[in-house]
C-alpha atoms as a PDB file:
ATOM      1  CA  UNK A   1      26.291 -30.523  47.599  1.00  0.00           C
ATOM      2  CA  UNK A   2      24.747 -28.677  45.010  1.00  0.00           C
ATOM      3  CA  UNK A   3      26.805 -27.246  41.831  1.00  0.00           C
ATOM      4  CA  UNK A   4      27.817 -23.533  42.097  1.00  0.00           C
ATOM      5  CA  UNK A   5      28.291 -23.469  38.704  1.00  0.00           C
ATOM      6  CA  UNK A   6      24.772 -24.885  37.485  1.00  0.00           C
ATOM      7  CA  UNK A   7      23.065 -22.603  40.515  1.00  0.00           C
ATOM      8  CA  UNK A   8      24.822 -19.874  39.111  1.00  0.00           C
ATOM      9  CA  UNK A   9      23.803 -19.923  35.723  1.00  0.00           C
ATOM     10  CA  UNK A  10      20.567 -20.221  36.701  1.00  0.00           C
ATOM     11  CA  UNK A  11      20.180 -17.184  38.573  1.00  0.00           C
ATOM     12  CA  UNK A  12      21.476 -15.338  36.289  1.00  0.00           C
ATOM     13  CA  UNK A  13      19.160 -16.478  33.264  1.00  0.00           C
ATOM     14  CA  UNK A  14      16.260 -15.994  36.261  1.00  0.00           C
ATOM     15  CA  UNK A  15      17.311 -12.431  36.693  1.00  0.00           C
ATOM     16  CA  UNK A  16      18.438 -11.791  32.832  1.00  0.00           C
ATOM     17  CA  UNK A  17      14.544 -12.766  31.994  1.00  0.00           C
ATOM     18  CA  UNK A  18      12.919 -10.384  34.967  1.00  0.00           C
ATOM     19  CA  UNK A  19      15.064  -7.550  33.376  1.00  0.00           C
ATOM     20  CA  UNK A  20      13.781  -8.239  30.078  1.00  0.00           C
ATOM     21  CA  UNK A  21      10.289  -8.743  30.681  1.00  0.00           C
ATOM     22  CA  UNK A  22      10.138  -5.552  32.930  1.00  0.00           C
ATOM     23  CA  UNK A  23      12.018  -3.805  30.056  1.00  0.00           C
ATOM     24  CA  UNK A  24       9.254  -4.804  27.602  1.00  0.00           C
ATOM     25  CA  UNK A  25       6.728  -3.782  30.384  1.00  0.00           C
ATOM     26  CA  UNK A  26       8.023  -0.622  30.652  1.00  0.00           C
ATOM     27  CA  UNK A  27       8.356  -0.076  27.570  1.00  0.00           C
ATOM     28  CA  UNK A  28       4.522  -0.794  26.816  1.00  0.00           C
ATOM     29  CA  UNK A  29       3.130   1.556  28.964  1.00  0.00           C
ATOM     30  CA  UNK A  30       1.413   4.465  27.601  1.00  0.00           C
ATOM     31  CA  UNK A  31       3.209   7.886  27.355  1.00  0.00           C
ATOM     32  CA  UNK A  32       1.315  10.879  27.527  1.00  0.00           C
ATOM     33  CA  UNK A  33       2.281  11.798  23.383  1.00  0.00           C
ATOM     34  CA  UNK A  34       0.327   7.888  22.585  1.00  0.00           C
ATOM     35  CA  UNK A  35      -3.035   7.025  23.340  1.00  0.00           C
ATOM     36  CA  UNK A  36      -4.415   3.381  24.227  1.00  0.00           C
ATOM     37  CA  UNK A  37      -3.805   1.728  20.713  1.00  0.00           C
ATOM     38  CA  UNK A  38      -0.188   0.759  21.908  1.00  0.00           C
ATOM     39  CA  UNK A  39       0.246  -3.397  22.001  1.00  0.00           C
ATOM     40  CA  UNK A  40      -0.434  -4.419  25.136  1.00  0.00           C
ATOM     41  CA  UNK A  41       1.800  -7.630  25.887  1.00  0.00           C
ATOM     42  CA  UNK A  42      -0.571 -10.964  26.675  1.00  0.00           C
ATOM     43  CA  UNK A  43      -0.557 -12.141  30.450  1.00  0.00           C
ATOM     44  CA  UNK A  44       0.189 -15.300  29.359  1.00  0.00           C
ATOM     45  CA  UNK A  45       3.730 -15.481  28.942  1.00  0.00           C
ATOM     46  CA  UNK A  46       4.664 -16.130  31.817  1.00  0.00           C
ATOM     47  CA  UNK A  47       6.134 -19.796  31.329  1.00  0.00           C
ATOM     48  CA  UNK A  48       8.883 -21.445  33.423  1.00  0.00           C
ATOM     49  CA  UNK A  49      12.277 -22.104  31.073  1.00  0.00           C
ATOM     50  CA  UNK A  50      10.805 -25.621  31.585  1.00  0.00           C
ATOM     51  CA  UNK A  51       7.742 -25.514  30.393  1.00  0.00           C
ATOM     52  CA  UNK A  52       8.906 -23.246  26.911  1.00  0.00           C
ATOM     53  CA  UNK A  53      10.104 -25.582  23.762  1.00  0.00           C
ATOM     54  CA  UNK A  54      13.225 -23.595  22.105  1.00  0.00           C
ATOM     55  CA  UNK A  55      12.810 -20.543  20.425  1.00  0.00           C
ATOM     56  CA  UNK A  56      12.634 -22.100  16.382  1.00  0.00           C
ATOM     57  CA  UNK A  57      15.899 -21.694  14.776  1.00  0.00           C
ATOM     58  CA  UNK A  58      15.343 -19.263  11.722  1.00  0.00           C
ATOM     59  CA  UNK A  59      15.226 -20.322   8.515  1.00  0.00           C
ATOM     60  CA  UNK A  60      18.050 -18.404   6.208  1.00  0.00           C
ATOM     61  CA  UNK A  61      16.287 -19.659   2.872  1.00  0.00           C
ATOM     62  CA  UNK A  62      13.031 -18.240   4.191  1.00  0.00           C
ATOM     63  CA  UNK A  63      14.859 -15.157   5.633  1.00  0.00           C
ATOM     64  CA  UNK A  64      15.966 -14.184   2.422  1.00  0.00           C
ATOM     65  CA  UNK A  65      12.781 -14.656   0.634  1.00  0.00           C
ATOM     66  CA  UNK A  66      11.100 -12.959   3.575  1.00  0.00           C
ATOM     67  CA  UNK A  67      13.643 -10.097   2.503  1.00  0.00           C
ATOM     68  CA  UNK A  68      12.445  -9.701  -0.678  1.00  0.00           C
ATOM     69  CA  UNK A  69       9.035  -9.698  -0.472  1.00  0.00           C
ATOM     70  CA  UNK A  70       8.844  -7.240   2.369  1.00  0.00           C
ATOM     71  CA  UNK A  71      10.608  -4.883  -0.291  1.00  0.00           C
ATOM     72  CA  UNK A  72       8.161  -5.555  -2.698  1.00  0.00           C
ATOM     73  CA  UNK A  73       5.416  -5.044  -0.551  1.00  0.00           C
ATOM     74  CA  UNK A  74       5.976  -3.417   2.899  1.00  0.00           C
ATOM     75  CA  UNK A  75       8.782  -1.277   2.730  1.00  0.00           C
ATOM     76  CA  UNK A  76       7.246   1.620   1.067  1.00  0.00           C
ATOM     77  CA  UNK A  77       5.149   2.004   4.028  1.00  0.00           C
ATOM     78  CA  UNK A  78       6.895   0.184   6.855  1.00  0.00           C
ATOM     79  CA  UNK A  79      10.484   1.275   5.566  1.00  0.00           C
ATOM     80  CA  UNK A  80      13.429   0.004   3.425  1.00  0.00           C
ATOM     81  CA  UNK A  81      15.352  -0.440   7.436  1.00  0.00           C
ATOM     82  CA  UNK A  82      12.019  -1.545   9.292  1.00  0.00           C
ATOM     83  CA  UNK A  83      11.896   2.088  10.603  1.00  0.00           C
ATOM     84  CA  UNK A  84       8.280   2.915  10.033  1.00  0.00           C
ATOM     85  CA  UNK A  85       6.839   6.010   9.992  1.00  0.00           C
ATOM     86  CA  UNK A  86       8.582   8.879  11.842  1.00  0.00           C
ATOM     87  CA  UNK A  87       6.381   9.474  14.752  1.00  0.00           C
ATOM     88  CA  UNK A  88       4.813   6.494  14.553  1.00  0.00           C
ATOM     89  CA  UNK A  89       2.735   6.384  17.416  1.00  0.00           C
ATOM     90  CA  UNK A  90       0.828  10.199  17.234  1.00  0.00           C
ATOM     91  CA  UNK A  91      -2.077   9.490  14.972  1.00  0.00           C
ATOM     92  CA  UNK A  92      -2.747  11.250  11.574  1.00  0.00           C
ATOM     93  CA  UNK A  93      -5.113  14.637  11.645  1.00  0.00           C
ATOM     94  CA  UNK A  94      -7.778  12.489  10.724  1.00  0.00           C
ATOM     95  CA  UNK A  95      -7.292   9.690  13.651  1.00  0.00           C
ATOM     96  CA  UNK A  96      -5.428   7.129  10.997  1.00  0.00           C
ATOM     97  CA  UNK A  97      -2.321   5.083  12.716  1.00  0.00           C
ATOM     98  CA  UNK A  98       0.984   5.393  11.043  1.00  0.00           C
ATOM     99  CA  UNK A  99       2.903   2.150   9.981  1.00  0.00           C
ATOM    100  CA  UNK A 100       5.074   1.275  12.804  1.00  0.00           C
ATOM    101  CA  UNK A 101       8.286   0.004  12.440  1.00  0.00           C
ATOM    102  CA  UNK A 102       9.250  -3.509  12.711  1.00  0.00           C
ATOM    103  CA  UNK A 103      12.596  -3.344  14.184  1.00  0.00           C
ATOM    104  CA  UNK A 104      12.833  -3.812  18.012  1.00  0.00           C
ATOM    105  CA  UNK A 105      11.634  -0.168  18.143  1.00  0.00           C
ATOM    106  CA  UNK A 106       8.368  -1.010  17.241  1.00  0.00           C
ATOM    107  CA  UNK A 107       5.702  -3.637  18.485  1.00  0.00           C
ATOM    108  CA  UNK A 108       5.496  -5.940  16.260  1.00  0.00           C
ATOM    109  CA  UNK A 109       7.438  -8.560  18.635  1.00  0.00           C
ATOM    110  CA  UNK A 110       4.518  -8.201  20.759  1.00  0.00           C
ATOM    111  CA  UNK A 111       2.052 -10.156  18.770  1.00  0.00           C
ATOM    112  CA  UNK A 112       1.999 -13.952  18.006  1.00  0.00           C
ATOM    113  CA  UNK A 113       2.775 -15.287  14.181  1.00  0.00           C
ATOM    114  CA  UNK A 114      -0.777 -16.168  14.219  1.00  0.00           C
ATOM    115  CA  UNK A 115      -1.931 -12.235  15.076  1.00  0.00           C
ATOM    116  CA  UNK A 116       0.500 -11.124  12.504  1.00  0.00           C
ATOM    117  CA  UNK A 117      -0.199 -13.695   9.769  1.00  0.00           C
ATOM    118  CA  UNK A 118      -3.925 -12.476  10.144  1.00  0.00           C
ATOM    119  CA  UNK A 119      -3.288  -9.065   9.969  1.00  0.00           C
ATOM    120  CA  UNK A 120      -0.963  -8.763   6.975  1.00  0.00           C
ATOM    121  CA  UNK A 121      -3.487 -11.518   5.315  1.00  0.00           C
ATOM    122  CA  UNK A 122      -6.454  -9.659   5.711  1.00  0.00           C
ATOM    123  CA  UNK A 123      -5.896  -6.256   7.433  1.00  0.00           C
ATOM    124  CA  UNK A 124      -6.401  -5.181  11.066  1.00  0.00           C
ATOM    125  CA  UNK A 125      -9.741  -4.846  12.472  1.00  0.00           C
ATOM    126  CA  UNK A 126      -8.767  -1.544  13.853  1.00  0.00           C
ATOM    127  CA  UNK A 127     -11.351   0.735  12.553  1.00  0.00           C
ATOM    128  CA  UNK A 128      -8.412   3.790  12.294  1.00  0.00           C
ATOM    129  CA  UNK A 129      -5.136   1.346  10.392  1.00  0.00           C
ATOM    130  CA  UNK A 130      -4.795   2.355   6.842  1.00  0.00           C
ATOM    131  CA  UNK A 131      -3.441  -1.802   6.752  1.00  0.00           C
ATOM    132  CA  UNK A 132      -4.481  -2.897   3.461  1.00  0.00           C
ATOM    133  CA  UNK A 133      -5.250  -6.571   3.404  1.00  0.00           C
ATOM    134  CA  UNK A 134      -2.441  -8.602   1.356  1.00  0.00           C
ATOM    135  CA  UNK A 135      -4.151 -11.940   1.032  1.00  0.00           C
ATOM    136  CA  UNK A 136      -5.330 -11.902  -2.315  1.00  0.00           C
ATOM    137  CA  UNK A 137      -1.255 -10.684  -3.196  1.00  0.00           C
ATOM    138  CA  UNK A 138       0.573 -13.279  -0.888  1.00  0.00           C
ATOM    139  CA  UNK A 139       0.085 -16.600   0.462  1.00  0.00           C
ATOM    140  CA  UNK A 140      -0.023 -17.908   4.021  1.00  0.00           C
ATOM    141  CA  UNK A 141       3.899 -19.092   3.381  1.00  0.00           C
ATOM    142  CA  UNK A 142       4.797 -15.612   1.638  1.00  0.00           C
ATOM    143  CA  UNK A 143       3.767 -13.844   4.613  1.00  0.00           C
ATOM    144  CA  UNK A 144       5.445 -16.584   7.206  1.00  0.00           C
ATOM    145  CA  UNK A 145       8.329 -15.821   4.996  1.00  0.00           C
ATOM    146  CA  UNK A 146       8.296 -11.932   5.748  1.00  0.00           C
ATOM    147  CA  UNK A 147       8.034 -13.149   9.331  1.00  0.00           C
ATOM    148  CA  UNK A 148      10.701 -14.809   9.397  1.00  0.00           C
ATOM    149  CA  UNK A 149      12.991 -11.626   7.870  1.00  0.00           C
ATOM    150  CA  UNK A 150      11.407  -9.254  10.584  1.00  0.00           C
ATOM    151  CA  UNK A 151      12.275 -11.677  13.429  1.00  0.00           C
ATOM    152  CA  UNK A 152      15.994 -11.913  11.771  1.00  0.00           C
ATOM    153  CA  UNK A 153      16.341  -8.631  12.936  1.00  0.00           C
ATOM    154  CA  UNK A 154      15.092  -8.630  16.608  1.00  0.00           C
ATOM    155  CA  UNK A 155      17.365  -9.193  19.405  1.00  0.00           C
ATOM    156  CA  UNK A 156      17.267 -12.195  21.626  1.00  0.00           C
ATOM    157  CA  UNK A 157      14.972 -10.785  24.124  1.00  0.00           C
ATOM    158  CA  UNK A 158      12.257  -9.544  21.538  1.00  0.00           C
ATOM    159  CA  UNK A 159      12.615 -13.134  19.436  1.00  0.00           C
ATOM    160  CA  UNK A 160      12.239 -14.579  23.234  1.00  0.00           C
ATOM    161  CA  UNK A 161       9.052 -12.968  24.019  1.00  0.00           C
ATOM    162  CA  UNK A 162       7.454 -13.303  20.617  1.00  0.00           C
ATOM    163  CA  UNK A 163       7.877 -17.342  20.963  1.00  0.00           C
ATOM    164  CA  UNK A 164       6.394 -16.757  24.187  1.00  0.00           C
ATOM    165  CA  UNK A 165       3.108 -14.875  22.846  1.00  0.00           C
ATOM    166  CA  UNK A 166       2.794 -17.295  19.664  1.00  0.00           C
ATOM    167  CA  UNK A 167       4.137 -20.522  21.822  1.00  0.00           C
ATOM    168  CA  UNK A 168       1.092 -19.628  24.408  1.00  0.00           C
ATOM    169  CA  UNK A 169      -1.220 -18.661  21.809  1.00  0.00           C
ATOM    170  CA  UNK A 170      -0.766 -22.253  20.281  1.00  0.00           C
ATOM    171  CA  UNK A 171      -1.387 -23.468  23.513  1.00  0.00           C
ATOM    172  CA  UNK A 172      -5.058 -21.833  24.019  1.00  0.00           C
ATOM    173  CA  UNK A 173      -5.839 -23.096  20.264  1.00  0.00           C
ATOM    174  CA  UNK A 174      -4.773 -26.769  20.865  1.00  0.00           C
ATOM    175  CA  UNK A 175      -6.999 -27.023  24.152  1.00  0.00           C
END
């Protein structure tokens, strides 16, 4: 006889992720006031509880130092509170994106540690970001570290779905 208990809990994690991921699907669709350089959110995410190591326990040491830096060197664009730019996602008269926050609110949780690392190392290719390139300021591990403050921050489902994106993303590289 199977355990009520165990099927249980399983449904509900089954059903807690299918709200979450349609959240986050929702919540990536474009509105009429944004245009077509919102994240879109990779198809391949879509992992059984199985097949998906943990989620990496943060690292507080890096946290803090992740903390730091990002006040040195993002916050004046990105926000002391991870905020962004108010009205992030209408462009600039001259077609320039605004820094988008890095809370929950914004996309960042969308992208893999590898996209991120990349584009904070040596600027998006996105002919319109105003991104300035921060390799030549910070190394690989400085930047991991301000990773690892901005995902301090994110709630479990946004954490979740960025191991997801950077766990698959590993995945395609290693093959």
């Amino acid at each position: 006889m199977p355990d009520l208990r165990s099927t249980t809990v399983a449904t509900t994690i089954a059903v807690a992720i299918a709200l979450a991921l349609a959240m986050i699907l929702s919540a990536c669709a474009p509105s009429p006031a944004t245009d077509s350089t919102q994240a879109t959110i990779p198809s391949a995410v879509a992992f059984t509880a199985d097949e998906l190591p943990p989620i990496p326990q943060l690292d507080i040491d890096r946290v803090e130092q992740g903390q730091i830096i990002y006040g040195q060197y993002c916050s004046s664009c990105h926000g002391a509170d991870l905020t962004g730019e108010p009205n992030w996602k209408v462009r600039n008269d001259d077609g320039s994106l605004r820094p988008p926050p890095h809370d929950n609110s914004g996309h960042t949780w969308h992208h893999s540690d590898q996209l991120l690392l990349s584009i904070t190392r040596d600027s998006s290719d996105l002919a319109e970001s105003r991104m300035p390139p921060f390799g030549d300021s910070l190394s690989d591990d400085e930047i991991m570290s301000i990773l690892e403050f901005l995902k301090s921050v994110w709630g479990p489902e946004e954490r979740e779905f960025q191991w997801r994106v950077t766990w698959s993303e590993q995945q395609r590289t290693d093959s």
